[in-house]
Protein backbone atom coordinates (compact mmCIF):
# COMPACT_ATOMS: atom_id res chain seq x y z
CA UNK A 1 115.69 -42.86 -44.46
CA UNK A 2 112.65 -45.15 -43.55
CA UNK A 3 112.87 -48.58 -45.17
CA UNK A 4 109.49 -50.37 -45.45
CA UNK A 5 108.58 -53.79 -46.45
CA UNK A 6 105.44 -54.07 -49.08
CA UNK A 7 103.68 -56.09 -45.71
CA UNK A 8 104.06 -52.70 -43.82
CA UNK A 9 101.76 -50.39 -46.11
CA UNK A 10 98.21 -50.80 -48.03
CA UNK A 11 98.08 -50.79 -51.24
CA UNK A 12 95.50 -48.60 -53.17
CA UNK A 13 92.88 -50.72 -54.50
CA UNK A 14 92.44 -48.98 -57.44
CA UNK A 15 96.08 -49.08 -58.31
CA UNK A 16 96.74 -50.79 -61.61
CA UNK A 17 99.64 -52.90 -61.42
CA UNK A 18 102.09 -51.99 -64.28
CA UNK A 19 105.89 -51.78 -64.64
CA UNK A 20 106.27 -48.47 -63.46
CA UNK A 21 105.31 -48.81 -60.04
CA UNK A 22 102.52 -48.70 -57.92
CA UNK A 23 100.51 -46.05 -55.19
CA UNK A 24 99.91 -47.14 -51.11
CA UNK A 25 99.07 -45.56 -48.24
CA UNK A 26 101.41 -45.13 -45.28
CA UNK A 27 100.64 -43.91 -41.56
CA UNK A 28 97.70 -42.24 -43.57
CA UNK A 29 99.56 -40.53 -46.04
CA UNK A 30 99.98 -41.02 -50.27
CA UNK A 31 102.81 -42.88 -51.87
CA UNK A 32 104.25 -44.07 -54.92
CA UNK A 33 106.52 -46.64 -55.29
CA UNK A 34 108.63 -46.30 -58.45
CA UNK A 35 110.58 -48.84 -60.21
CA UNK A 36 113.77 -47.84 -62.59
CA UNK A 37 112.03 -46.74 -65.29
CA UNK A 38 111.81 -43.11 -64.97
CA UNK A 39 112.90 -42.47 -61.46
CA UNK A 40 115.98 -40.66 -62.36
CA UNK A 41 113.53 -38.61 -64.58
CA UNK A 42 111.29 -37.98 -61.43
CA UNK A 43 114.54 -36.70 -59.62
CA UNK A 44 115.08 -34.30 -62.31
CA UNK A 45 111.95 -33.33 -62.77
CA UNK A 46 111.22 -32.52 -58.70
CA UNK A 47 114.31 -30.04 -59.07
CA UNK A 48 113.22 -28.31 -62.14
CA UNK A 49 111.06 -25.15 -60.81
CA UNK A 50 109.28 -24.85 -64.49
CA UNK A 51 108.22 -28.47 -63.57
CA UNK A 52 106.78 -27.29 -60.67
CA UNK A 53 105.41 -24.75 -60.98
CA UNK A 54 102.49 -27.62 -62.95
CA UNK A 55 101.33 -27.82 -59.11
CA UNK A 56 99.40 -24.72 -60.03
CA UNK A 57 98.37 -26.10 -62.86
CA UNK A 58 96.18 -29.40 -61.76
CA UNK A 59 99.16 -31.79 -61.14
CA UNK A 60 99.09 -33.39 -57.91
CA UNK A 61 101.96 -31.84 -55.38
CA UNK A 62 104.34 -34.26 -55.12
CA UNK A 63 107.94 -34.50 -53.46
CA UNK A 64 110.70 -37.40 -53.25
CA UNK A 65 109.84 -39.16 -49.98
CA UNK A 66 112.09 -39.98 -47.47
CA UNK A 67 111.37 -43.69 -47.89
CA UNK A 68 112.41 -46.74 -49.36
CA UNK A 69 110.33 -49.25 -50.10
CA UNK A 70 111.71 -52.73 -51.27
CA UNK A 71 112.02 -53.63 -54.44
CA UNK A 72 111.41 -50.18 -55.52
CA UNK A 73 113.91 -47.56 -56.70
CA UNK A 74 112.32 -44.50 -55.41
CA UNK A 75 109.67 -43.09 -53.65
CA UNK A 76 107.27 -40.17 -53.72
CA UNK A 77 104.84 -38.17 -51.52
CA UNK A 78 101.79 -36.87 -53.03
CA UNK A 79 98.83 -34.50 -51.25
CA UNK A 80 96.21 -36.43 -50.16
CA UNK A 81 92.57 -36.29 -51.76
CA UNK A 82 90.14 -36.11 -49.31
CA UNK A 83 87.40 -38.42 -51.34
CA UNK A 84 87.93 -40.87 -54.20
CA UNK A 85 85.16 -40.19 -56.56
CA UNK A 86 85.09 -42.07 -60.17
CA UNK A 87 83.90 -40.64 -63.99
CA UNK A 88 80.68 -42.32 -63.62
CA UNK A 89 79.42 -39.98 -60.62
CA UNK A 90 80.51 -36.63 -62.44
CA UNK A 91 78.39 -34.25 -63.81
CA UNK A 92 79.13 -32.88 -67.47
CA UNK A 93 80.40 -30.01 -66.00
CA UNK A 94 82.86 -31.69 -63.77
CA UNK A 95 84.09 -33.82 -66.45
CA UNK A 96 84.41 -30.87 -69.16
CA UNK A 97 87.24 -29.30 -66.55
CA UNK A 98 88.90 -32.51 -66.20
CA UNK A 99 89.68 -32.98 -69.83
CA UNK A 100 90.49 -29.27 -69.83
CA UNK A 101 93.12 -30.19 -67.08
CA UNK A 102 94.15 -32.74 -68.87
CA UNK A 103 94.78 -31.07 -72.23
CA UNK A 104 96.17 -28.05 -70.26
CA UNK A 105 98.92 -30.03 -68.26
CA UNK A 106 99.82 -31.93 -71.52
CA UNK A 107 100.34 -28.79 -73.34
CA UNK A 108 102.69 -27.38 -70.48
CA UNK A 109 104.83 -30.64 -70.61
CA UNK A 110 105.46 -29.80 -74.59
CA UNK A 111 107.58 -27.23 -73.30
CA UNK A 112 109.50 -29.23 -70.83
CA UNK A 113 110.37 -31.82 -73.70
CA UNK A 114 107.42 -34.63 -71.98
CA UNK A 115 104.40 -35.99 -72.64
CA UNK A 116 101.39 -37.88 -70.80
CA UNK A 117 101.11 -41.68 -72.08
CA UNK A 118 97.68 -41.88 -71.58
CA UNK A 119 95.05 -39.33 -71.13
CA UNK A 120 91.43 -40.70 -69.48
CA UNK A 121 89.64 -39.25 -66.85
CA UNK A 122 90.27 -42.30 -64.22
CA UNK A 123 93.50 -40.41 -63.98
CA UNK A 124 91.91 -37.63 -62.50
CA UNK A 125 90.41 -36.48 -59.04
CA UNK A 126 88.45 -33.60 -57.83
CA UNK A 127 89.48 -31.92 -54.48
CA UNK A 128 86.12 -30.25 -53.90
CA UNK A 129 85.59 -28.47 -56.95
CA UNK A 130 89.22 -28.08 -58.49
CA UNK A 131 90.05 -31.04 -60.83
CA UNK A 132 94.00 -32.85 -59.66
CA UNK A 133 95.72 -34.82 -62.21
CA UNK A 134 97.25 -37.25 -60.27
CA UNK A 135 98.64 -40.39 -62.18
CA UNK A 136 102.23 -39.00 -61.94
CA UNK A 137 103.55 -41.79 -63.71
CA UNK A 138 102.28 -41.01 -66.65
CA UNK A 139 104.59 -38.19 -66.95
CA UNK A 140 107.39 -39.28 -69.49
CA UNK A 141 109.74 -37.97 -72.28
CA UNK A 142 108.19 -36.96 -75.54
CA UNK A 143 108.66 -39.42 -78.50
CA UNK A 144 109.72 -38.58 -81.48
CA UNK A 145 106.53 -40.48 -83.21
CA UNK A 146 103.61 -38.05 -84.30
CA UNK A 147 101.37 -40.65 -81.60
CA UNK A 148 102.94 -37.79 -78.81
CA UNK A 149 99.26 -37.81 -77.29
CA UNK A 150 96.61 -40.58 -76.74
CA UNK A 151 94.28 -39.30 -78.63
CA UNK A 152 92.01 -41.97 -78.95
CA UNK A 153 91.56 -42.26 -75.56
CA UNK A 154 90.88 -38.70 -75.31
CA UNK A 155 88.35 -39.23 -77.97
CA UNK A 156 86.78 -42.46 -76.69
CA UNK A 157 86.41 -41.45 -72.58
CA UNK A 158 86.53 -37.61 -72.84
CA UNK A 159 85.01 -36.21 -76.05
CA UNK A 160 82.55 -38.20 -77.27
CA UNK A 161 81.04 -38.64 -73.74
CA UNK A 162 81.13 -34.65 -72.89
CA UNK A 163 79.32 -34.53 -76.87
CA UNK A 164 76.75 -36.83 -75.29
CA UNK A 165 76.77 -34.92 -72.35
CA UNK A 166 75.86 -31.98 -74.22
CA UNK A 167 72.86 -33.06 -76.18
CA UNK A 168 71.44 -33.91 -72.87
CA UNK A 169 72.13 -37.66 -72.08
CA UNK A 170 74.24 -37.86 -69.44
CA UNK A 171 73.31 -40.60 -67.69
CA UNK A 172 73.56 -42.79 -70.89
CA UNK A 173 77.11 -41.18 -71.68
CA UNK A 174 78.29 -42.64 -67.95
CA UNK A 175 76.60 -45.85 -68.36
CA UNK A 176 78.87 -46.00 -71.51
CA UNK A 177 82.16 -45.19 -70.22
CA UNK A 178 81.70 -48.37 -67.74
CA UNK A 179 83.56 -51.89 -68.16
CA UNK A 180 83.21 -53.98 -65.26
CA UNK A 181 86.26 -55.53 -66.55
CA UNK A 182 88.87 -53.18 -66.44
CA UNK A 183 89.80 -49.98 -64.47
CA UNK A 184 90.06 -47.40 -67.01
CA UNK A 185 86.60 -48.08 -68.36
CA UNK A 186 85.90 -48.83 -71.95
CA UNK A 187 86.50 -46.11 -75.07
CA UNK A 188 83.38 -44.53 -75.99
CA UNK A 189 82.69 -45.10 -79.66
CA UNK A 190 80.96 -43.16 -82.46
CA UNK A 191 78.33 -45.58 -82.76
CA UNK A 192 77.46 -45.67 -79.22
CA UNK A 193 76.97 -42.02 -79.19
CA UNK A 194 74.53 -42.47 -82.51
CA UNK A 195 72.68 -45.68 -80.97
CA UNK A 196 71.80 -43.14 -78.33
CA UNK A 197 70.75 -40.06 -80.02
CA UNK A 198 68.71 -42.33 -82.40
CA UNK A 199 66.98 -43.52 -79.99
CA UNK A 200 65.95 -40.08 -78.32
CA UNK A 201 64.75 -39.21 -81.69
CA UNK A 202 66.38 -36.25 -81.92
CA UNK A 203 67.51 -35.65 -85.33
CA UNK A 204 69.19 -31.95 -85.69
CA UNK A 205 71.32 -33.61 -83.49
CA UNK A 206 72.23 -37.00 -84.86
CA UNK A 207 72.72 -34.98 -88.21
CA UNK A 208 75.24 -32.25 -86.16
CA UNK A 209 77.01 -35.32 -84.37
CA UNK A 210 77.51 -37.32 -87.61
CA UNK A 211 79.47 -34.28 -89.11
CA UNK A 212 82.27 -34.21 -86.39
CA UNK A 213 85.62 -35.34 -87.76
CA UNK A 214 88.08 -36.52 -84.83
CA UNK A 215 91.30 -33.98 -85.49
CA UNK A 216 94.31 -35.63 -86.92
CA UNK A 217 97.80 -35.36 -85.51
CA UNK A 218 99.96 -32.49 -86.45
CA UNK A 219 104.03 -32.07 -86.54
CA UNK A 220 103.41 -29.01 -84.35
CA UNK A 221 102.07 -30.29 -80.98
CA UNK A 222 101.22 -27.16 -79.35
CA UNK A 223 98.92 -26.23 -82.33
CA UNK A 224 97.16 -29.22 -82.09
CA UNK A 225 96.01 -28.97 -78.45
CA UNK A 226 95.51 -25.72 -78.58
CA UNK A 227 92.94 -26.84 -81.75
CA UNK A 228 91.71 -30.00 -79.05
CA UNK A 229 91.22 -27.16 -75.96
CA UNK A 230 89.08 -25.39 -78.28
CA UNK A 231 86.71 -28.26 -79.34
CA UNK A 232 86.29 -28.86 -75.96
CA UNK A 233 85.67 -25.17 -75.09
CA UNK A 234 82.74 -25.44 -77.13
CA UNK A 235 81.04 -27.68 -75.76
CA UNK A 236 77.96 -26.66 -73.98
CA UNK A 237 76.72 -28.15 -70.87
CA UNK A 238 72.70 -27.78 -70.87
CA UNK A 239 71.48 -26.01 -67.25
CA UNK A 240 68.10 -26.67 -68.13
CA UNK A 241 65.60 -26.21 -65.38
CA UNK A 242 63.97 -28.52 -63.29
CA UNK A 243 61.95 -28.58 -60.42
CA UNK A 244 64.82 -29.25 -58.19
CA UNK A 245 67.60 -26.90 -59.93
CA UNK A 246 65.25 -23.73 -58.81
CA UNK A 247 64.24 -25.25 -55.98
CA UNK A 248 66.64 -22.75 -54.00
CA UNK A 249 68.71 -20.26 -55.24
CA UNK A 250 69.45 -18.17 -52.02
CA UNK A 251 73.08 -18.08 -50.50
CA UNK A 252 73.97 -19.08 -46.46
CA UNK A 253 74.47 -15.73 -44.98
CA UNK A 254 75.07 -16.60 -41.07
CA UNK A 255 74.30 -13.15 -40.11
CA UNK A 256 70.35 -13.52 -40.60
CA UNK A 257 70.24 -16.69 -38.49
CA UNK A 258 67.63 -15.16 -36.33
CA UNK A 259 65.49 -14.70 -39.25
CA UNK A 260 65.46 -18.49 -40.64
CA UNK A 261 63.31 -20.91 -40.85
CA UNK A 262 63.14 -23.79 -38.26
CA UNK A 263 64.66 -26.59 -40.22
CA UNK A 264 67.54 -24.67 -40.86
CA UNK A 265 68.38 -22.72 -37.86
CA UNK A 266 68.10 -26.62 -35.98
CA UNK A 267 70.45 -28.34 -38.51
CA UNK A 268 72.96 -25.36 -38.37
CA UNK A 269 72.67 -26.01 -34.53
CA UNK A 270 73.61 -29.86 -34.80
CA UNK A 271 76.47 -28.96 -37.35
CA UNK A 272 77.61 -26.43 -34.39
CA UNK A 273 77.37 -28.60 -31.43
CA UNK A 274 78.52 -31.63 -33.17
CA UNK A 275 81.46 -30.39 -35.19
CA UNK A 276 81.90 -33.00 -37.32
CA UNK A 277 85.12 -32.87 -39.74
CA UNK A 278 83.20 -34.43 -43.23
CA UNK A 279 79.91 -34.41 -43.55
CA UNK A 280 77.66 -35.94 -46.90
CA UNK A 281 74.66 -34.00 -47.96
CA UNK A 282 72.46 -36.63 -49.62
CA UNK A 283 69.71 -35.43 -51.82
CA UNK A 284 71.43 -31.93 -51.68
CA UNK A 285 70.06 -30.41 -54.36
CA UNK A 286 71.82 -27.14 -55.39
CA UNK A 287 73.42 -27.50 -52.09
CA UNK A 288 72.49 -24.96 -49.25
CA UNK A 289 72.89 -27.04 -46.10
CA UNK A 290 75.99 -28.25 -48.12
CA UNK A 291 77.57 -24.83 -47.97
CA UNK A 292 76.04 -24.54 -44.40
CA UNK A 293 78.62 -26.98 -43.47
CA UNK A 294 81.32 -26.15 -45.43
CA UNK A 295 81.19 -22.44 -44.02
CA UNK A 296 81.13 -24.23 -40.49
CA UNK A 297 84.75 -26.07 -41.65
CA UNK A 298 83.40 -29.03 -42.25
CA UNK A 299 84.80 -31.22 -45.42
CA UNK A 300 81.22 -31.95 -47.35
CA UNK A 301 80.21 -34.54 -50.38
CA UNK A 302 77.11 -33.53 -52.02
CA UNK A 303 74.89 -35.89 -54.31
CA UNK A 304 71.93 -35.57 -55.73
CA UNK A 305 70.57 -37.72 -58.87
CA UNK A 306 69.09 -34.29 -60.52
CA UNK A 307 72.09 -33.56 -62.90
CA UNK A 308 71.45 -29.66 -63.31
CA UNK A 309 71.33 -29.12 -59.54
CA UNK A 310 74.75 -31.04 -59.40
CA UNK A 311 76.14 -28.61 -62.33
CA UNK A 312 74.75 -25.55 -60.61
CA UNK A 313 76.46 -26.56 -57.69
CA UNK A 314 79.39 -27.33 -59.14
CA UNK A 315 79.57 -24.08 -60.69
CA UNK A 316 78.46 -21.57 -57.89
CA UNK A 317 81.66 -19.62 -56.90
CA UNK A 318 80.38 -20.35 -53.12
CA UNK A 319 80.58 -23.80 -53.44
CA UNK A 320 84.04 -23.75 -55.19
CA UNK A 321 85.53 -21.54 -52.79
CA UNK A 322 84.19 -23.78 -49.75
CA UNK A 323 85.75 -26.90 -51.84
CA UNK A 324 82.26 -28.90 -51.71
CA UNK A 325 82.13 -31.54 -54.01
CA UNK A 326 79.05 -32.16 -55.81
CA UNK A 327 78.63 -35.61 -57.09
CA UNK A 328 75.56 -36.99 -59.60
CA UNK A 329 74.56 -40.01 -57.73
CA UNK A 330 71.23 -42.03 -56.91
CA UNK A 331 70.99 -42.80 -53.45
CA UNK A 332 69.09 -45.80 -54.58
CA UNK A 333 71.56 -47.22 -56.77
CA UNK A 334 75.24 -45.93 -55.35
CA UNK A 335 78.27 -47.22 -57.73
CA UNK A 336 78.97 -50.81 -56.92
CA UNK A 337 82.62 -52.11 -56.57
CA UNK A 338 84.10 -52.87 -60.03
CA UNK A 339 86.75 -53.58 -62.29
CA UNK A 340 89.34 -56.37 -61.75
CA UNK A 341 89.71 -57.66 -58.54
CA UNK A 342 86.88 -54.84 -57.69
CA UNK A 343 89.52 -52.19 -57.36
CA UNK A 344 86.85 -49.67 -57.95
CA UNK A 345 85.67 -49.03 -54.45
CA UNK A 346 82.11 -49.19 -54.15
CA UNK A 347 80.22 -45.48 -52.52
CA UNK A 348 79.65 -46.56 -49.34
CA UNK A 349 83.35 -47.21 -48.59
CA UNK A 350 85.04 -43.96 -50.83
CA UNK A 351 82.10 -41.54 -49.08
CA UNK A 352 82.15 -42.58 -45.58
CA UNK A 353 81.57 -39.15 -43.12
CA UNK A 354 80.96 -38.70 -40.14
CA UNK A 355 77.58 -37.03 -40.52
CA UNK A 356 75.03 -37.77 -42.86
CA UNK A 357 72.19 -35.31 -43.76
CA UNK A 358 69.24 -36.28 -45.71
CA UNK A 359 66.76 -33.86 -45.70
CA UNK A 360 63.50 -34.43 -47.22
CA UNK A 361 64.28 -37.24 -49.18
CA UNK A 362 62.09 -40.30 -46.53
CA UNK A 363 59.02 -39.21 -47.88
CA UNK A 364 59.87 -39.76 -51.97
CA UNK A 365 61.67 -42.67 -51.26
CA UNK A 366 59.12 -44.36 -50.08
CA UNK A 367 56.16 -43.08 -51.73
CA UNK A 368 57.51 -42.66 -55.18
CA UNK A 369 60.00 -45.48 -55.35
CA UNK A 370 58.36 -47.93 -53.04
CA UNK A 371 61.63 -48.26 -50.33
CA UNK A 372 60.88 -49.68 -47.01
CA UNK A 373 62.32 -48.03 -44.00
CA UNK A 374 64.78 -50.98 -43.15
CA UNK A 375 65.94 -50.16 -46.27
CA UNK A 376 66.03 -46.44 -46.05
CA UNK A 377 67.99 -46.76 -42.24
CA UNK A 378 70.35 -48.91 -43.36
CA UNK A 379 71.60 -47.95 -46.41
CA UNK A 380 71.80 -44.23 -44.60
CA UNK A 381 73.90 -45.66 -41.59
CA UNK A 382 76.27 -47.34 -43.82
CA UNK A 383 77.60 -43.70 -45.00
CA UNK A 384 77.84 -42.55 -41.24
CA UNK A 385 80.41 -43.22 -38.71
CA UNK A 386 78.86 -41.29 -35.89
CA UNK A 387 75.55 -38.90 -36.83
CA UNK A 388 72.51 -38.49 -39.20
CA UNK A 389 70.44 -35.59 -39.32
CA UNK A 390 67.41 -36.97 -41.22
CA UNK A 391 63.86 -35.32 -41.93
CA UNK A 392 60.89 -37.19 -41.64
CA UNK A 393 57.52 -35.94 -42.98
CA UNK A 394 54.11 -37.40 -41.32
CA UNK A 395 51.31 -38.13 -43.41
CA UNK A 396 49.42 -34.96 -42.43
CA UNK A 397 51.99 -33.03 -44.42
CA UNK A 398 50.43 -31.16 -46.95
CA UNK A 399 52.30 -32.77 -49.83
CA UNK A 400 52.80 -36.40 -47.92
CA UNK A 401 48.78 -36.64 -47.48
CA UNK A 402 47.96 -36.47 -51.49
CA UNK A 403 50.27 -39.65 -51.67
CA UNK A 404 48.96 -41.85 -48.45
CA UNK A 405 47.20 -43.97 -48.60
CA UNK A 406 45.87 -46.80 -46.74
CA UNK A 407 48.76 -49.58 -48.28
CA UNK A 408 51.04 -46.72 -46.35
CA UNK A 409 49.88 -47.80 -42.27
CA UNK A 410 53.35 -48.67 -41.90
CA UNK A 411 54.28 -44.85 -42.62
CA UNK A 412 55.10 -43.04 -39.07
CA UNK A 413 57.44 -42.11 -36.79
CA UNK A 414 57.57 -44.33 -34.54
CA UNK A 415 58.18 -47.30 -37.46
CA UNK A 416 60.79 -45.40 -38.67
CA UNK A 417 62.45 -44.70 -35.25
CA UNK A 418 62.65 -47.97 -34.44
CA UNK A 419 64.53 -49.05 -37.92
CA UNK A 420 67.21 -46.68 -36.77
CA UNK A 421 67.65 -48.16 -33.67
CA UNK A 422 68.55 -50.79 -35.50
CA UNK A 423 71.56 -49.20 -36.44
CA UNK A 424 72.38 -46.00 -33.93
CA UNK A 425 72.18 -45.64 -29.89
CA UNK A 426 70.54 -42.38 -29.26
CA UNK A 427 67.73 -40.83 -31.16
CA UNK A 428 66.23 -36.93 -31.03
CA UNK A 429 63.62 -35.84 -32.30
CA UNK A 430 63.82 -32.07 -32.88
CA UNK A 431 61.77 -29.86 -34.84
CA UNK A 432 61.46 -28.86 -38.36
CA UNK A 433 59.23 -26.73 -40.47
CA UNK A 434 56.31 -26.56 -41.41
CA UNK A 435 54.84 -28.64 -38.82
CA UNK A 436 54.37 -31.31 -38.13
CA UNK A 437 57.52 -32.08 -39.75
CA UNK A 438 60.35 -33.25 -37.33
CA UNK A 439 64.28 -33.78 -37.89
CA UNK A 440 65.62 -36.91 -36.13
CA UNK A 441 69.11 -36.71 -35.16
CA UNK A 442 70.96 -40.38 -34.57
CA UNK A 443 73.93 -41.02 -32.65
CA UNK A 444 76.33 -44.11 -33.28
């Protein structure tokens, strides 16, 4: 047995501190530190094969550790997420499975006599595409009340966001869920959801929304989330088209590298050579150089701020099975630390790889949203810890030239070249497609 001292491990910084005990890190690895409470319930409950067997089910592995930490009563070993990622950068998609998780592992612990005390999606991560309850502590014994399940938190930060979701507003439903004052976010209300619609002057679905009736408790638990599973079932996540979301629809198939085109056959030969071990596709669209990667062995992060591409990712069987994880994120505006103390990591910290690709992206930042390239090379190195791949498009591009204009001088190579040096030792410039396009690969 290991004894520690609370000066000898970190601390998440997203823990909430609470009397049951609290999560750290240790020679890389995941801890909790349990008080009294329920840690002779844990011990029973680690035994108990039926409880177990909930590692299949979306509950984070977990296993007594063979640690003591002081001034805790017990300690536990969970499996390691690779990246932290928050409510606010999922895709309706992404956060329809994690109340389905949710609901799912709370109707399995019926059976075993327990319940979860609360039930929002903070306590939930995504390992690449599969959704990991993992606030273990919020395992306990059933009550006897008939409040068994937090459903108005269910209602508040799952359901009435994924109904927003589903009429279309995403980005408002996120922007709802946020309190920059606590850690769990804020209950999404009925009004909020009306304010919204309302204002999008859509009325077939203001009048649908204001006929939904939030389900009452009932003496037989199982009934009633089986009844909650299938409200949620039924909700519909739009995969409208955009420009972007049909951009590209084709699958990696490494056997017809000879036949690709240029851009791709020279990133798959920097992946190759450089082998990093995560990589962040930014701007990834419906995520082919992100699968690319992954089929390489690479860990990959893929964002994009076009919310069907990130739900056609999510949901492409190729993507799952290569446990990408597609994020709905701005590269303009990346989620900012907050919460108390700013336990909520900001992006830049939770997303750090070692390689960074953004391909084709330069060109619209700067012409359509006015970003320098100081900007652009900085806030791309602060994701990398040793390469980008990046694209830049000349003005003699077909597409670039329509934009240019004379207020654009600053717009070349060579300016942008020597912004990254700002921030990596070696540049190469290799080639891309059509010309004169050119990749530019950076080394820290």
């Amino acid at each position: 047995m290991i004894r520690l001292e609370e000066s000898d491990v970190t601390f998440a910084s997203n823990d909430v501190l609470d009397k049951d005990g609290r999560v750290f890190y240790w020679k890389n690895d995941v801890y909790r530190a349990l008080t009294h409470n329920n840690s002779q319930l844990y011990i029973e409950l680690l035994s108990n094969k039926e409880f177990t067997d909930l590692f299949q089910k979306g509950l984070v592995e977990t296993s007594i550790a063979d640690l003591e930490l002081h001034g805790y009563e017990l300690v536990l070993k969970h499996a390691k997420i690779a990246f932290i990622s928050y409510v606010t950068e999922w895709s309706g998609s992404m956060l329809k499975e994690a109340a389905l998780v949710t609901i799912n592992l709370s109707r399995s612990l019926i059976d075993l006599n327990l319940q979860l005390k609360d039930a929002h999606p903070w306590n939930v991560l995504f390992e690449g595409c599969q959704p990991i309850y993992i606030d273990f502590s919020s395992i306990i014994r059933k009550r006897q009340s008939r409040r068994w399940f937090p459903l108005e938190e269910f209602w508040g930060k799952f359901y009435l966001p994924l109904l927003l979701m589903s009429y279309g507003c995403a980005r408002e439903a996120r922007t709802l869920l946020i309190d920059p004052e606590t850690l769990r976010g804020r209950n999404v209300t009925r009004y909020d959801v009306l304010k919204v619609l309302v204002k999008r002057l859509k009325i077939w679905e203001v009048m649908t929304f204001l006929f939904e009736v939030q389900p009452r408790y009932s003496n037989r638990s199982s009934l009633f989330l089986d009844r909650l599973k299938h409200r949620i079932d039924k909700i519909t996540i739009p995969f409208e088209k955009t420009h972007w979301s049909d951009y590209c629809d084709e699958e990696v198939d490494i056997s017809t590298l000879d036949t690709w085109m240029t851009k791709r056959r020279e990133t798959y030969f920097v992946i190759t050579r450089t082998q990093p071990k995560t990589l962040l596709d930014i701007g990834s669209n419906t995520g082919w150089f992100s699968k690319l990667a992954a089929q390489n062995g690479v860990k990959v992060i893929a964002f994009d701020n076009d919310e069907p591409s990130i739900n056609k990712l999510f949901s492409n069987e190729g993507a799952r099975s290569l446990g990408i994880l597609p994020l709905s994120m701005d590269f303009r505006f990346p989620t900012h630390a907050y919460g108390l103390g700013l336990r909520c990591q900001d992006a830049t910290k939770r997303f750090q790889a070692e390689m960074v690709l953004a391909l084709a992206v330069v060109h619209h930042l700067v012409f359509k949203q006015k970003a320098s390239f100081e900007t652009i090379a900085s806030n791309l190195a602060s994701y990398t810890t040793k390469w980008l791949l990046v694209e830049f498009i000349p003005k003699e591009d077909i597409y670039v030239s329509e934009w240019y204009n004379e207020s654009f001088a600053w717009y070349t190579l060579e300016n942008f070249i020597v912004e990254l040096r700002n921030h990596f030792r070696e540049i190469e410039v290799l080639p891309s497609n059509p010309e004169p396009r050119v990749l530019i690969l950076c080394t820290r």
